[in-house]
Protein backbone atom coordinates (compact mmCIF):
# COMPACT_ATOMS: atom_id res chain seq x y z
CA UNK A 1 137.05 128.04 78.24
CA UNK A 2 139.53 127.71 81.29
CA UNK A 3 139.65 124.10 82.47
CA UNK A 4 138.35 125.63 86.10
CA UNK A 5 135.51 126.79 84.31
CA UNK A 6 134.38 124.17 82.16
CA UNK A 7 132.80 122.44 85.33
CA UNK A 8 130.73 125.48 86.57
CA UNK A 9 127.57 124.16 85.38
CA UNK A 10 127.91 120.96 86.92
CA UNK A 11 128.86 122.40 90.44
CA UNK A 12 126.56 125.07 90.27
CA UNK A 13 123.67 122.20 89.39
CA UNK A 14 124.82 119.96 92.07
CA UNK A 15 124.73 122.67 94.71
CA UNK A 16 121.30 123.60 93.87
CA UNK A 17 120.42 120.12 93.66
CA UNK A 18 121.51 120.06 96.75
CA UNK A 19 120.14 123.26 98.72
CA UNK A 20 117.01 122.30 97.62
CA UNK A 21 116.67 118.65 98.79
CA UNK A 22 115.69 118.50 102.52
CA UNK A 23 113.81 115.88 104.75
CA UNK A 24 110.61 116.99 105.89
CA UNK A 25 109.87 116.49 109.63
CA UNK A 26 106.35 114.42 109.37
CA UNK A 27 105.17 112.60 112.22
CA UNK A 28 102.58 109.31 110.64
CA UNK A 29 99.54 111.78 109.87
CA UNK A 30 101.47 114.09 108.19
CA UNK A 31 102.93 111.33 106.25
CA UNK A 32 99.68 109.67 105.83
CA UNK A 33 97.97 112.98 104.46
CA UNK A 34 100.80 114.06 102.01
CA UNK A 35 102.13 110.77 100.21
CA UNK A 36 100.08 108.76 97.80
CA UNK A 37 100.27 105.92 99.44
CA UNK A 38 102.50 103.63 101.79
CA UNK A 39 103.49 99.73 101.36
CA UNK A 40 104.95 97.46 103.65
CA UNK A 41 106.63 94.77 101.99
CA UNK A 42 110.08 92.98 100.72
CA UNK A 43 112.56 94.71 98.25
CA UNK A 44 112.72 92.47 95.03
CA UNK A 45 114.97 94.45 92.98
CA UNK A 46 117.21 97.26 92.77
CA UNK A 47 118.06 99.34 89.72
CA UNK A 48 120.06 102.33 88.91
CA UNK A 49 119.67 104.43 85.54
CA UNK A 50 120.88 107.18 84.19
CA UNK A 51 119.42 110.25 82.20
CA UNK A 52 121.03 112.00 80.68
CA UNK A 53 120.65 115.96 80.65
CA UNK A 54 122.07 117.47 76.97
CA UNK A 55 122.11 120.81 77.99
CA UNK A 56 124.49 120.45 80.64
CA UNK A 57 126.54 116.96 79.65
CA UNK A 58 126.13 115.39 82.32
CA UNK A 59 123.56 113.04 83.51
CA UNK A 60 121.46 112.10 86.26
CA UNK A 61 120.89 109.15 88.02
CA UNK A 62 118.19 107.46 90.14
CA UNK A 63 117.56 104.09 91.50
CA UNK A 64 114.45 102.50 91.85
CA UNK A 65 113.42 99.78 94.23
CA UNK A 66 110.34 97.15 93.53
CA UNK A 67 109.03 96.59 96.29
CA UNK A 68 106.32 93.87 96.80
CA UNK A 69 104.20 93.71 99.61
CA UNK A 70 100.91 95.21 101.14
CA UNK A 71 98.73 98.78 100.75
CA UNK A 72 99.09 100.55 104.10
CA UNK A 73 95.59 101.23 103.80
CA UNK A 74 93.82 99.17 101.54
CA UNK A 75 95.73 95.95 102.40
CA UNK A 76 95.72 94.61 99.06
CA UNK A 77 98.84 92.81 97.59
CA UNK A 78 100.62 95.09 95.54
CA UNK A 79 103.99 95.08 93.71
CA UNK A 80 105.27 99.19 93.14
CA UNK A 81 108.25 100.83 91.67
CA UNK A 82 109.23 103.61 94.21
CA UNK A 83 112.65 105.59 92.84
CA UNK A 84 114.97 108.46 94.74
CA UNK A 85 117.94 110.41 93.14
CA UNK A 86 121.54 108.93 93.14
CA UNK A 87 123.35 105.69 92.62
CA UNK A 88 125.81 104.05 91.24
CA UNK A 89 126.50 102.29 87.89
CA UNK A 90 129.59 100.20 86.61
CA UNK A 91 132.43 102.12 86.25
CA UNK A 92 131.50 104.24 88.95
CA UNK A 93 128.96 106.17 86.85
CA UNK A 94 126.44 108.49 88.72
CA UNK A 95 127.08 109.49 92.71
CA UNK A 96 125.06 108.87 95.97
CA UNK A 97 122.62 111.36 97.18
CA UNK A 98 123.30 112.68 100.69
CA UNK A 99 118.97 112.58 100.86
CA UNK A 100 118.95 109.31 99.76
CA UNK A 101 118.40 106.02 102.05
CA UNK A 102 121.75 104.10 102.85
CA UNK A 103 122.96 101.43 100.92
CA UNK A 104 122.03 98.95 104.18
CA UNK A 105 118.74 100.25 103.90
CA UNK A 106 117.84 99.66 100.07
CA UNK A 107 119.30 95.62 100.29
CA UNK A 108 117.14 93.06 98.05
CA UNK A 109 115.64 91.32 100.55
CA UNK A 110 114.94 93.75 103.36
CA UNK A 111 111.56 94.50 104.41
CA UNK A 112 110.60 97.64 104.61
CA UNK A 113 107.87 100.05 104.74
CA UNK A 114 107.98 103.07 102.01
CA UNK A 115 105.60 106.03 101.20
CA UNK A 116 105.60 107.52 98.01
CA UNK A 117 103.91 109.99 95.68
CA UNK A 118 103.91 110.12 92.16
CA UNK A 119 106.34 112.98 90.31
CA UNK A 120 105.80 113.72 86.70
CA UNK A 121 109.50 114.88 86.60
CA UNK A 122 112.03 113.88 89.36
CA UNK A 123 114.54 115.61 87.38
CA UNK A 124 116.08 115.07 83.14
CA UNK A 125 112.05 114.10 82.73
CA UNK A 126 112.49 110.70 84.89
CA UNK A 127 108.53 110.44 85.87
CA UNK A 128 108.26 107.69 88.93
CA UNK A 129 107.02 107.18 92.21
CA UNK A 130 109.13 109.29 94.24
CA UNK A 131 110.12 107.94 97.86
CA UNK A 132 108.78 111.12 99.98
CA UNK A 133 110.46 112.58 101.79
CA UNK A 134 113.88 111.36 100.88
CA UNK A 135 115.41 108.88 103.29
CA UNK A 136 112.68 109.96 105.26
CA UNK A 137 110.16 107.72 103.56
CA UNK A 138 111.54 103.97 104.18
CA UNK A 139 112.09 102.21 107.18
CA UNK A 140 113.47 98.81 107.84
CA UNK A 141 111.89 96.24 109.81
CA UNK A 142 112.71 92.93 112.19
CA UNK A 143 111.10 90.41 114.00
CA UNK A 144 111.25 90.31 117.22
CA UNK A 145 112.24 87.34 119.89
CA UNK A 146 108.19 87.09 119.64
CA UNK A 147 107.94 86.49 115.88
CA UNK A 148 106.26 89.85 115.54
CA UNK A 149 107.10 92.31 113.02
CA UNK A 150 108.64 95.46 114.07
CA UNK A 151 109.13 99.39 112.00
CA UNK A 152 111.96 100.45 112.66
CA UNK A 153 111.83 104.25 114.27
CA UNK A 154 114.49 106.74 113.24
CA UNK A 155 113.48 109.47 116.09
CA UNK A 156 111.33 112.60 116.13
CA UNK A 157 110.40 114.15 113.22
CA UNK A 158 109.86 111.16 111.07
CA UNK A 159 106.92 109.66 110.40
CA UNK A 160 107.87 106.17 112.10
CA UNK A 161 109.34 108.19 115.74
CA UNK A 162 110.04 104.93 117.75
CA UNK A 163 110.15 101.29 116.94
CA UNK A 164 106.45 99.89 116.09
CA UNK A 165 104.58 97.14 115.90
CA UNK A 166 103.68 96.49 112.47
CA UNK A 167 100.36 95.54 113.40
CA UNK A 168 99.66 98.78 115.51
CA UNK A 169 101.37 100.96 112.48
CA UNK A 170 98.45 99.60 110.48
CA UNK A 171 95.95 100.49 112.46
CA UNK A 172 97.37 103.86 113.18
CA UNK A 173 98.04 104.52 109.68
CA UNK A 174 94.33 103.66 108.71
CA UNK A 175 92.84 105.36 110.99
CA UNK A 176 95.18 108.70 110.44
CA UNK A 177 93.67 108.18 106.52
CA UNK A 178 90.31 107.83 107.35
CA UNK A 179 90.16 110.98 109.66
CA UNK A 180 91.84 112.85 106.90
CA UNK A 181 89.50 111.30 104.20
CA UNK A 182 86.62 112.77 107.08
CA UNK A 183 88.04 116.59 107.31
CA UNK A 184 88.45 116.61 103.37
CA UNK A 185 84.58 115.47 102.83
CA UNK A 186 82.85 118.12 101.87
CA UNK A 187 79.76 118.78 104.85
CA UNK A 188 76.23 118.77 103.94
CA UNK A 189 74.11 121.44 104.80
């Protein structure tokens, strides 16, 4: 095969790896309504693996975050695994994902909030809880000259628009779920 051949598979992957990934404009009900569920809480650990994908050669890889913190809704403790495409292993195995949140973002140590939704394949048959809507789906936080947490926004069309009190986030979040738990109940005649 000609050597500018022999990669076609891998650029042809890529590029429809990457036409297909998009962020999703959701404002916090949108959000709310179409991920499993949403933690606030501090990033423990960081880990990037590969999978590998035979047919092609090549291999994937994601990274997945543990994040430990508290249920958006329920407000029980919870430790979760949420994962995204891309990263980097030693010897510069793997790539970054243009979707993916920034390297800043994804420190151990920062507190964040994420939303997630479980995918039986993300790609290569890596099954996690996918960080929706890409970047999209984390957002830092501070505290402010008050001592009071604060989400930071990232602008319209994401489900965290302006910076937010943590403590009003909650409440809007649970009361965005239990409207949406409402219009999915079934009416009785």
């Amino acid at each position: 095969m000609p050597k500018r051949l022999q990669f076609l598979p891998i650029v042809v992957f890529c590029f429809v790896a990457v036409a297909s990934a998009s962020i999703e404009r959701l404002d916090l009900r949108q959000m709310i309504a179409k991920s499993e569920a949403g933690v606030y809480g501090e990033i423990i650990s960081r880990e990037v693996v590969a999978v590998p994908l035979p047919l092609d050669g090549v291999e994937m890889t994601f990274t997945t975050l543990q994040v430990q913190g508290t249920d958006l809704i329920t407000g029980k403790e919870v430790t979760v695994a949420v994962s995204y495409p891309g990263g980097v292993l030693p010897g510069d195995r793997g790539g970054y994902n243009s979707e993916a949140p920034s390297v800043d973002d994804v420190k151990v140590g920062n507190r964040v909030v994420v939303f997630y939704k479980w995918s039986d394949n993300m790609g290569g048959g890596f099954a996690a809880n996918a960080l929706y809507a890409s970047h999209g789906g984390l957002f830092r936080s501070f505290t402010d000259k008050r001592g009071r947490v604060v989400v930071q926004g990232r602008g319209k069309g994401y489900a965290v628009a302006k910076n937010t009190r943590l403590d009003d986030l909650l409440k809007q979040a649970k009361a965005h779920h239990a409207a949406i738990q409402r219009e999915n109940t079934p009416k009785k005649k």
